[in-house]
Protein backbone atom coordinates (compact mmCIF):
# COMPACT_ATOMS: atom_id res chain seq x y z
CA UNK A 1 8.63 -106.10 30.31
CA UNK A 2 7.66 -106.29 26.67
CA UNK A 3 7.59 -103.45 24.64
CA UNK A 4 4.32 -102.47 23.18
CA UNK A 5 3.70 -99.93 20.72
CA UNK A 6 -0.88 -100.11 19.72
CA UNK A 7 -1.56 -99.63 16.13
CA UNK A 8 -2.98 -96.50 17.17
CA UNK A 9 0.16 -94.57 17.83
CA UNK A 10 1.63 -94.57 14.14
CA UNK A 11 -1.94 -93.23 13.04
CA UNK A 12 -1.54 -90.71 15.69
CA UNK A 13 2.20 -90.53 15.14
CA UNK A 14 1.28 -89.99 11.22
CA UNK A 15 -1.71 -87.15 11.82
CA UNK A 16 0.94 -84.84 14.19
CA UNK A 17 3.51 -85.19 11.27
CA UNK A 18 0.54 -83.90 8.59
CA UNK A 19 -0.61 -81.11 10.68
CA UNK A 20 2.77 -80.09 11.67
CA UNK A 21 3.14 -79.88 7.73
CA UNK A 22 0.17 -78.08 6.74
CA UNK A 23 -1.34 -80.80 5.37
CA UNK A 24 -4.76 -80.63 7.10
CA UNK A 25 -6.92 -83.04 5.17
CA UNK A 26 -4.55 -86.07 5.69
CA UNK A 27 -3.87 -85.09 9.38
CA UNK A 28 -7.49 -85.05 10.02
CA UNK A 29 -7.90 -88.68 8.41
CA UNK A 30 -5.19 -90.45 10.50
CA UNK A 31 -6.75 -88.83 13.79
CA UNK A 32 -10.52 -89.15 13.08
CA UNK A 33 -9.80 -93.27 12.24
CA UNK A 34 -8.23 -93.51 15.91
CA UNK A 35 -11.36 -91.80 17.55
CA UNK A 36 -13.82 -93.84 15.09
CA UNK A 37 -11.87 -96.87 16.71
CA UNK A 38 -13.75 -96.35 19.91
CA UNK A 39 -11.16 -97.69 21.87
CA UNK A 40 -10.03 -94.69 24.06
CA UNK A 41 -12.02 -92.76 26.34
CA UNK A 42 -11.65 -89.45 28.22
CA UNK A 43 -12.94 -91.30 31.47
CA UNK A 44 -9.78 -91.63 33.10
CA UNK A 45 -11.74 -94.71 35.76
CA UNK A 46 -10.19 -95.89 38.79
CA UNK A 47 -6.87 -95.15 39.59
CA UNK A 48 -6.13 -99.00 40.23
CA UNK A 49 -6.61 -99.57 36.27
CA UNK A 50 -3.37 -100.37 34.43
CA UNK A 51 -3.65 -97.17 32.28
CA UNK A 52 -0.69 -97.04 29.99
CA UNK A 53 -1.69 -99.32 26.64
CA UNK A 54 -5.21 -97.57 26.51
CA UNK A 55 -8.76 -99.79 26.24
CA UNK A 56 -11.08 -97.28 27.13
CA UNK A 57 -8.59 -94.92 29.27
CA UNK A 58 -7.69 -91.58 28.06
CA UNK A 59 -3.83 -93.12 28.02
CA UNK A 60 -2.65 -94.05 24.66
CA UNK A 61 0.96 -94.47 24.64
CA UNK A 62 3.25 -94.09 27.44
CA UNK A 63 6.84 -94.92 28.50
CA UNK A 64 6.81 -97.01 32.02
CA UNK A 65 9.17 -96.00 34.87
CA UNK A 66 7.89 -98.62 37.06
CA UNK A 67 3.94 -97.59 36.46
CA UNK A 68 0.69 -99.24 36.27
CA UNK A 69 -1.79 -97.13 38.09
CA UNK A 70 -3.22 -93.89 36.89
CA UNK A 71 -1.90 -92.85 40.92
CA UNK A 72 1.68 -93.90 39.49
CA UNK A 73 1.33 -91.40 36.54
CA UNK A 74 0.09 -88.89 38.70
CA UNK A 75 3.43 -89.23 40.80
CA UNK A 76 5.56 -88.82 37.95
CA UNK A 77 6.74 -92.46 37.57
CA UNK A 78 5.42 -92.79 33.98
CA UNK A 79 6.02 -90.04 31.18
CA UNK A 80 2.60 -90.12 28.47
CA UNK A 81 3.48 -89.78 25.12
CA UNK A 82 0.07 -89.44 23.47
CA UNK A 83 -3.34 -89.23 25.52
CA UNK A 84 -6.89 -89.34 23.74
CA UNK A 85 -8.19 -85.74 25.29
CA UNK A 86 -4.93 -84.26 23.69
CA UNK A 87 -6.01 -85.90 19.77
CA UNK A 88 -9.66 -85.19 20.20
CA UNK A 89 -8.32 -81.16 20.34
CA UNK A 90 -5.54 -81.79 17.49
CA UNK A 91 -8.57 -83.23 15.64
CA UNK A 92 -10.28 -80.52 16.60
CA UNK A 93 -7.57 -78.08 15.10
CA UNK A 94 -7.47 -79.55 12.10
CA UNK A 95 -11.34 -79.34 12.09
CA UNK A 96 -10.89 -75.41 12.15
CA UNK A 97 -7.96 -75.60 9.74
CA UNK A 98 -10.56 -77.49 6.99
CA UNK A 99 -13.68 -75.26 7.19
CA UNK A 100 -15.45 -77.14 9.86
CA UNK A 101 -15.84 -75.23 12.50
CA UNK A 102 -18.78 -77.18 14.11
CA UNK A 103 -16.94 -80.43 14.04
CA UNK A 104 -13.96 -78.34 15.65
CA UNK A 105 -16.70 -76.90 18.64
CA UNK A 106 -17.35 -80.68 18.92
CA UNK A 107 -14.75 -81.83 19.91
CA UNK A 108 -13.25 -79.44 21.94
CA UNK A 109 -16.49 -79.46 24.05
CA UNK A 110 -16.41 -83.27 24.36
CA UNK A 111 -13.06 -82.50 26.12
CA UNK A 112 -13.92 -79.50 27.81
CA UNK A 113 -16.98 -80.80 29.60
CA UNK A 114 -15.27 -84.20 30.03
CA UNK A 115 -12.26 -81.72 32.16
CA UNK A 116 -14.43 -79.59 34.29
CA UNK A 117 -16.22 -77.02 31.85
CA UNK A 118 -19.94 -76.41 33.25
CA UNK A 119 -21.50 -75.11 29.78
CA UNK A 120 -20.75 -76.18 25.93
CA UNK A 121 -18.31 -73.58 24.11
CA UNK A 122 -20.47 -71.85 21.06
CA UNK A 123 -18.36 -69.39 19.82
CA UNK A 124 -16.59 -69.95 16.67
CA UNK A 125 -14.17 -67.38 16.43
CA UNK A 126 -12.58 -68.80 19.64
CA UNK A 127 -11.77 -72.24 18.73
CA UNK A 128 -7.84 -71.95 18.71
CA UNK A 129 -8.69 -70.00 22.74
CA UNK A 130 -10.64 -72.38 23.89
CA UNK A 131 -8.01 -75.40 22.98
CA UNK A 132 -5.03 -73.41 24.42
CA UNK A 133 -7.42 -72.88 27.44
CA UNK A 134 -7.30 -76.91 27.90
CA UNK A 135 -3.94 -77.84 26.79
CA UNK A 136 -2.81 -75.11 29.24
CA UNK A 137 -4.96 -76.83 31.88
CA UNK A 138 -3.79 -80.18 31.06
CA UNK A 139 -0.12 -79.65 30.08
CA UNK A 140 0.19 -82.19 26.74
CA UNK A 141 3.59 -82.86 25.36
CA UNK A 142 3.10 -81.18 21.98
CA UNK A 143 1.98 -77.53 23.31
CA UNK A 144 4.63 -76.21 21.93
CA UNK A 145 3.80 -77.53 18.64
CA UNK A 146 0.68 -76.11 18.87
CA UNK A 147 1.63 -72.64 19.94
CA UNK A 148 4.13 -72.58 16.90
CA UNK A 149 1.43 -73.44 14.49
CA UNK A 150 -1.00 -70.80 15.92
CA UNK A 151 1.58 -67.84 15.75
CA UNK A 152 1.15 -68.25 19.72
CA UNK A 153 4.45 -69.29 21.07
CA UNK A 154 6.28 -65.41 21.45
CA UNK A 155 3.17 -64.66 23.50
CA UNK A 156 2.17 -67.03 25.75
CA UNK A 157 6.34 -67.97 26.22
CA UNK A 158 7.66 -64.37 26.54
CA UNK A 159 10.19 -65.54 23.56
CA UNK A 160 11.48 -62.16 22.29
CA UNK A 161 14.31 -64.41 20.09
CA UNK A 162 12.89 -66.16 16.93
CA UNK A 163 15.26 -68.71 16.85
CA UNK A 164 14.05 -70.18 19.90
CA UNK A 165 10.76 -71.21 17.86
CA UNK A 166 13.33 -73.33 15.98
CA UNK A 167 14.81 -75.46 18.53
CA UNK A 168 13.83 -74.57 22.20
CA UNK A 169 16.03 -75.53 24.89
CA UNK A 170 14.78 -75.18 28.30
CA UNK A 171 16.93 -71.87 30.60
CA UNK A 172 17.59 -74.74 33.11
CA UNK A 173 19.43 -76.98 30.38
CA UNK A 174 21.28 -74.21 29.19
């Protein structure tokens, strides 16, 4: 197989690095160019679509272990690296993080509903809840990330040792 990286992923790649740095403006321009590109969607379609190089799947980058199907990923045979519902709620972060909260609601609602939610999400002060209520749900790679940016990790982790905010390595590793 060929190895494919879309243009998409350094923009993403770029906008994690920003946010992770504070720098919420030039996170939030990286991310919102890969949504204006219109060529994800949180529609994850038939599980028969080859799902791993995105056009209109909620898949953006992946790493292959023999997958095609969105019934191979479910199975474990394909590890995703970035997926479109998980940047529409780091774009949503840095939303809240730039003084614009109703952008923020926007976007975490388009995910929300698009993952089960029966009602739109209206309450401001909740922003940073409701998107640890659907990365929770949905289990993204860079959780952790988020939880150390939101003062959340020692909470929802149980980690009673600062330095494991530094570095963490799983108990089962150790």
């Amino acid at each position: 197989d060929l190895f494919f990286i879309p243009k998409n992923f350094v923009k993403v790649m770029l906008g994690y690095l920003y946010l992770d740095k504070g720098q919420y403006q030039e996170a939030n321009a990286y991310l919102q160019e890969v949504y204006a590109s219109g060529y994800y969607s949180l529609d994850e379609g038939p599980s028969e679509a080859i799902v791993l190089d995105g056009n209109n799947t909620p898949y953006m980058f992946g790493l292959k272990r023999q997958a095609t199907t969105k019934a191979d990923i479910d199975q474990g045979s394909a590890i995703v690296v970035y997926s479109y519902p998980e940047v529409l709620l780091t774009l949503a972060e840095c939303r809240m993080r730039i003084g614009d909260p109703n952008g923020a609601l926007e976007f975490v609602n388009r995910v929300g509903l698009a993952k089960g939610w029966s009602a739109q999400k209206t309450d401001k002060s909740k922003i940073v809840d409701y998107i640890l209520e659907l990365r929770k749900q949905e289990k993204y790679p860079y959780h952790f990330s988020f939880l150390k940016r939101n003062n959340l990790a020692q909470s929802e982790l149980g980690i009673s040792n600062t330095n494991y905010l530094i570095l963490p390595i799983p108990s089962q590793e150790i």
